[in-house]
N, C-alpha and C. Protein backbone atom coordinates (compact mmCIF):
# COMPACT_ATOMS: atom_id res chain seq x y z
N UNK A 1 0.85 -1.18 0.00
CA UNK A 1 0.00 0.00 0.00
C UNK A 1 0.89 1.23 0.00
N UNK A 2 0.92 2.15 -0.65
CA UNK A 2 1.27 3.72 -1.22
C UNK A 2 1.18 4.31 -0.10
N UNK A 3 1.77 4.69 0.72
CA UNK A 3 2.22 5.58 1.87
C UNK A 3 1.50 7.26 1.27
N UNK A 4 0.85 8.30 2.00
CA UNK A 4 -0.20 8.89 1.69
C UNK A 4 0.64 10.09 1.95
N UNK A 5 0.70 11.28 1.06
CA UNK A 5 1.80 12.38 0.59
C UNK A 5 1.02 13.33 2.58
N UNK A 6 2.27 13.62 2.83
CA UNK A 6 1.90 14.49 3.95
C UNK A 6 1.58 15.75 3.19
N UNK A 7 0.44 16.46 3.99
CA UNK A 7 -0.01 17.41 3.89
C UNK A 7 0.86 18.75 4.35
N UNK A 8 1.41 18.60 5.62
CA UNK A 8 2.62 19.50 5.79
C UNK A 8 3.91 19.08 5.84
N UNK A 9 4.38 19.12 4.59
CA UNK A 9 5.74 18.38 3.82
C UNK A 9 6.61 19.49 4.82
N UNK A 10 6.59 20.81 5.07
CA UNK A 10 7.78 21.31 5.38
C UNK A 10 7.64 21.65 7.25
N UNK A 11 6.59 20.90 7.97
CA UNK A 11 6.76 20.34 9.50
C UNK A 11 6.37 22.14 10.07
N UNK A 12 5.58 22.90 9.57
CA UNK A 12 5.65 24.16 10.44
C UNK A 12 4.06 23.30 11.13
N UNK A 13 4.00 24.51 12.66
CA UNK A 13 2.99 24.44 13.23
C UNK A 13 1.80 24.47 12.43
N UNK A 14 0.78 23.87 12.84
CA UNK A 14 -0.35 23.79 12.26
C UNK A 14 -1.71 24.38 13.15
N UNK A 15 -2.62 25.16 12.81
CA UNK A 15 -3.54 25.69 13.94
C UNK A 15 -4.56 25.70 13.36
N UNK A 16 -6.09 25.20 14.11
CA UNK A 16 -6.82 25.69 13.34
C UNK A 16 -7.82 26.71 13.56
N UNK A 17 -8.43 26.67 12.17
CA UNK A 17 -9.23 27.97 11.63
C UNK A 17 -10.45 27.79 11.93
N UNK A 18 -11.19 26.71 11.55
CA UNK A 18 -12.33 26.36 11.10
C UNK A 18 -12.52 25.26 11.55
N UNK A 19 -14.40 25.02 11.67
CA UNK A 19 -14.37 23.52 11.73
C UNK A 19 -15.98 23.35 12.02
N UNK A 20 -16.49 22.43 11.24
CA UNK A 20 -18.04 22.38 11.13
C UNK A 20 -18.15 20.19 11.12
N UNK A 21 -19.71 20.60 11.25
CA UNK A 21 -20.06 19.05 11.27
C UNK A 21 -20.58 18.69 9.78
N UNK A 22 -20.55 19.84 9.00
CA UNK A 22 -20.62 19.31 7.28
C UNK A 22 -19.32 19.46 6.73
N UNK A 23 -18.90 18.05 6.24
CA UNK A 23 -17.48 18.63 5.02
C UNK A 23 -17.62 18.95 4.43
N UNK A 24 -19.11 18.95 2.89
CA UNK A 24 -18.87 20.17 2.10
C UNK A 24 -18.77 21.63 2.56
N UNK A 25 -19.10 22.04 3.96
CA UNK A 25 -18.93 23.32 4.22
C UNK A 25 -17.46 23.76 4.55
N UNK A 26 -16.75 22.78 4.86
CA UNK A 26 -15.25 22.48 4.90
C UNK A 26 -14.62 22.70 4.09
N UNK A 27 -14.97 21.99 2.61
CA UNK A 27 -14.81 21.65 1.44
C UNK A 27 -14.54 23.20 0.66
N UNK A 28 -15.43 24.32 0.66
CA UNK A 28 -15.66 25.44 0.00
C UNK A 28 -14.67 26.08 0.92
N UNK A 29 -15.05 26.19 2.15
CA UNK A 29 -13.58 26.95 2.74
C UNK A 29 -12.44 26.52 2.71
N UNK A 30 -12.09 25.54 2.45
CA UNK A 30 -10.67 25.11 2.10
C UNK A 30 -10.39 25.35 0.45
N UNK A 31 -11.34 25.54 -0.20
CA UNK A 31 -10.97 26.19 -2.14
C UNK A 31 -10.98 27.48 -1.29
N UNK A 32 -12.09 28.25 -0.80
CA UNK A 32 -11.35 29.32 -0.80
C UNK A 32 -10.07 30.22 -0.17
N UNK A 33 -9.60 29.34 0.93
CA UNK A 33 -8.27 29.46 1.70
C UNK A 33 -7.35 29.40 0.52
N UNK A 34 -8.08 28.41 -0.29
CA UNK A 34 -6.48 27.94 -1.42
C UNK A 34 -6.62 28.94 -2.63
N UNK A 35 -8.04 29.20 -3.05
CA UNK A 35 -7.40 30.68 -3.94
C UNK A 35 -7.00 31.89 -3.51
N UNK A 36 -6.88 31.69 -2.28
CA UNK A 36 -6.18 33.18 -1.46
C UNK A 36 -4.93 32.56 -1.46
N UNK A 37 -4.25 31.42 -1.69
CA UNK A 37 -2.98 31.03 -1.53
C UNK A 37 -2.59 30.70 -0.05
N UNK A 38 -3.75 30.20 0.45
CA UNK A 38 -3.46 29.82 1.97
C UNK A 38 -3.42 28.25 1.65
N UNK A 39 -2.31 27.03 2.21
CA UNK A 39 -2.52 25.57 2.03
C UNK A 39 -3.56 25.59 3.31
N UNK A 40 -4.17 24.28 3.21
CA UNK A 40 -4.49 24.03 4.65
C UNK A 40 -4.64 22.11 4.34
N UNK A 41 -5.12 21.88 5.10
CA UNK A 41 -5.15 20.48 6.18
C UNK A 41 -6.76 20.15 6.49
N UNK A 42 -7.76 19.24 5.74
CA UNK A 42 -8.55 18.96 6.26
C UNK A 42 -8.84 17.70 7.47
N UNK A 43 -9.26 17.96 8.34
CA UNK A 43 -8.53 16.84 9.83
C UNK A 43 -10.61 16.65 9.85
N UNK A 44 -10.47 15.04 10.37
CA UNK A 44 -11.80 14.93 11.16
C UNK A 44 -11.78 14.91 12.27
N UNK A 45 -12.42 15.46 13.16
CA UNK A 45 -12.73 16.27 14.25
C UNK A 45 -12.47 14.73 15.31
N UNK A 46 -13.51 13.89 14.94
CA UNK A 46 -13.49 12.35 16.37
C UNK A 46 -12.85 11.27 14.97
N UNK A 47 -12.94 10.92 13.89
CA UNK A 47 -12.32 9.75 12.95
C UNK A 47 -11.70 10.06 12.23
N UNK A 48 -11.05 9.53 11.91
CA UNK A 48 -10.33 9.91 10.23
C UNK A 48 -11.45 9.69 9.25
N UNK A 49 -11.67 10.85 8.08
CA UNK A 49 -12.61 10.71 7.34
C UNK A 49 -12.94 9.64 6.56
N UNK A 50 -11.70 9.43 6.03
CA UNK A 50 -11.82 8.47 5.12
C UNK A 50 -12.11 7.01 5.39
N UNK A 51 -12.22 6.90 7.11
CA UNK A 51 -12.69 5.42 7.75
C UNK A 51 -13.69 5.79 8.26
N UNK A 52 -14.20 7.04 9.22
CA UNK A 52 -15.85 6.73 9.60
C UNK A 52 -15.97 8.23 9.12
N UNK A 53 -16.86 8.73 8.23
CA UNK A 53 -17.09 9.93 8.45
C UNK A 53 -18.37 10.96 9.05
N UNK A 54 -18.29 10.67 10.46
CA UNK A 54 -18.72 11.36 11.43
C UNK A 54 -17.91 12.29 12.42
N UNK A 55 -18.91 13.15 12.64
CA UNK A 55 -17.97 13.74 13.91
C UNK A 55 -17.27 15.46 13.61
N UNK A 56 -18.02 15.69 11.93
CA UNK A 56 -17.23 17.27 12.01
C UNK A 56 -15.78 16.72 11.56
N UNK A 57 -15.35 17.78 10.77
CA UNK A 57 -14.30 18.12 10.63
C UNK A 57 -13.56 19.55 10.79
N UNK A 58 -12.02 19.57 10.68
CA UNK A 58 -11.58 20.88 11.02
C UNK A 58 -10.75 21.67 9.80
N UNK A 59 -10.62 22.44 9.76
CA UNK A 59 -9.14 22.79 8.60
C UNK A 59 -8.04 23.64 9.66
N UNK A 60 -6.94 23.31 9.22
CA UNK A 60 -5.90 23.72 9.90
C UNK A 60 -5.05 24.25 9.05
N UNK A 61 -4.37 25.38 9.22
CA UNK A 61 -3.21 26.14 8.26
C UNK A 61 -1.96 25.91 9.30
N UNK A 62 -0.90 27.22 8.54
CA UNK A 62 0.34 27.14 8.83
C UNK A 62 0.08 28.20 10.16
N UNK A 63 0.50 28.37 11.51
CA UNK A 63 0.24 29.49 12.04
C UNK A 63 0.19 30.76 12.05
N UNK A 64 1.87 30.88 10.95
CA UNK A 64 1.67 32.17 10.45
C UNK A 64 0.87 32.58 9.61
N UNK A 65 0.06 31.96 8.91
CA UNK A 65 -1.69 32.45 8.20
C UNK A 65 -2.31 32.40 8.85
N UNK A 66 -2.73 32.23 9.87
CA UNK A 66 -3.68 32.02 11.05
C UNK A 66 -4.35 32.65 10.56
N UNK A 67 -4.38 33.99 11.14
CA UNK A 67 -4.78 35.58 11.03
C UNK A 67 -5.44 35.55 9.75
N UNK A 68 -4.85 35.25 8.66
CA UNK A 68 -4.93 35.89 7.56
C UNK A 68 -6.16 34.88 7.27
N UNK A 69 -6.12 33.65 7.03
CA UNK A 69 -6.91 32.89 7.29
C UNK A 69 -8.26 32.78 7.56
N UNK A 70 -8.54 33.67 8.89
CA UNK A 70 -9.53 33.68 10.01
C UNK A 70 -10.24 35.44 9.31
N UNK A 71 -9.67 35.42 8.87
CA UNK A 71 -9.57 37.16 8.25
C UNK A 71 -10.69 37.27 7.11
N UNK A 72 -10.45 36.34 6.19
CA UNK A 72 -10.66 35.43 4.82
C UNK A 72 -12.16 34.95 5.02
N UNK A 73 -12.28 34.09 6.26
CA UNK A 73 -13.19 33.25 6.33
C UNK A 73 -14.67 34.16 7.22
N UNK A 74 -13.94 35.00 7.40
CA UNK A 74 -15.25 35.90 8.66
C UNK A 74 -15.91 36.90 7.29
N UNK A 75 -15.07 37.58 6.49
CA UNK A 75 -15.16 37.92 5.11
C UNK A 75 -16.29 37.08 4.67
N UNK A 76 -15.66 35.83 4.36
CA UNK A 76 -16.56 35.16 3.42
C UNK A 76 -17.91 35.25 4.21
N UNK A 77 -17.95 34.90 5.65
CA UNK A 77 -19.16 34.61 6.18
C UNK A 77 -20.46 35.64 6.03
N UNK A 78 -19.78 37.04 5.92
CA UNK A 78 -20.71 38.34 6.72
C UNK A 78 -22.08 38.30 5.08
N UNK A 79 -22.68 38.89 5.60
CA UNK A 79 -23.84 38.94 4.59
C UNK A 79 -23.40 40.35 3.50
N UNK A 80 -23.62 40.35 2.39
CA UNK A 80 -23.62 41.58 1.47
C UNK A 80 -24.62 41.99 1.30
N UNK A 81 -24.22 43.73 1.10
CA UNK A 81 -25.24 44.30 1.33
C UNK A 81 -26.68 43.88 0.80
N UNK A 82 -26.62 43.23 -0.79
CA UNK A 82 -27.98 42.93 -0.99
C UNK A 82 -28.56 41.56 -0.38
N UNK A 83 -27.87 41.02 0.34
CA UNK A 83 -28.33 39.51 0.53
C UNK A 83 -28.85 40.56 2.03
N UNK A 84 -28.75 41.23 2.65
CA UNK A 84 -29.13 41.72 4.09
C UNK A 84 -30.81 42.94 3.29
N UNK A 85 -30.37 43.54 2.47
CA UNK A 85 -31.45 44.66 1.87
C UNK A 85 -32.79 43.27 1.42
N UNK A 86 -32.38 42.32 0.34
CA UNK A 86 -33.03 41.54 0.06
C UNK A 86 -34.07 40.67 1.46
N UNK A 87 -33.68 40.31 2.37
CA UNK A 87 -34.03 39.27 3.21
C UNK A 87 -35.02 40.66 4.11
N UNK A 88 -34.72 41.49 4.47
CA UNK A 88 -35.01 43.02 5.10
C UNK A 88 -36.90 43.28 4.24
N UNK A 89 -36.61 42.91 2.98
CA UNK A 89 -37.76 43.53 1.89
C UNK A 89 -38.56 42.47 1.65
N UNK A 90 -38.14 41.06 2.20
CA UNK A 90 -38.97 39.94 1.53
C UNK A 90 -40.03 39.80 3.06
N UNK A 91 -39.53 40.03 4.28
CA UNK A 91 -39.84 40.09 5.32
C UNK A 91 -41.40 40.93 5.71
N UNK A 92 -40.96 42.46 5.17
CA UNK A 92 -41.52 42.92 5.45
C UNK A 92 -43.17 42.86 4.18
N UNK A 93 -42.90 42.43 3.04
CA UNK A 93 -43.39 42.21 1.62
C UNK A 93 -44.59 40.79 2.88
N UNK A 94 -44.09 40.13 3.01
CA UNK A 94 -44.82 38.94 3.91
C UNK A 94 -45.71 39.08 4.66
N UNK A 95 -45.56 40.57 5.18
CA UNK A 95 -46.41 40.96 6.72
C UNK A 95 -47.49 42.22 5.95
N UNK A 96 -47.55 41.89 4.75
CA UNK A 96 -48.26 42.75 4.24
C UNK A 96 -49.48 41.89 3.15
């Protein structure tokens, strides 16, 4: 059996960022860590994924992206302006 390419080939600390009980929600934040040019590390939270996959998973970067990282991902999270104006107008459209 093929011995499995380490994820942190060059041994820096690893910390994490993130971490949910869906992996595709994992999944999108780790493309978008990586088109910001951040690597990261997808870890399962209680199994290794690829033998039980329960339990959440986490992503982990290099420490010195931490920041940058966590920076990235609160970004991605916050609502834009029309997704907040939109939800604001459908609300009130309802009670009418």
């Amino acid at each position: 059996m093929a011995a499995l390419p380490s994820a942190n080939q060059d041994h820096r600390e690893l910390v994490e960022v993130f971490e949910s009980q869906q992996e595709s929600e994992a999944l999108v934040i780790q493309g978008l860590l990586e088109s910001n040019g951040i690597d990261s590390l997808l870890t399962g939270l209680d199994n290794p994924q690829e033998i039980l996959p329960v339990g959440g998973v986490a992503l982990r970067v290099a420490a010195d992206r931490a920041e940058e990282a966590r920076a990235i991902i609160a970004a991605y999270r916050q609502p834009t302006e029309g997704e907040s104006a939109d939800d604001s107008s459908e609300d009130s459209s309802s009670n009418a």
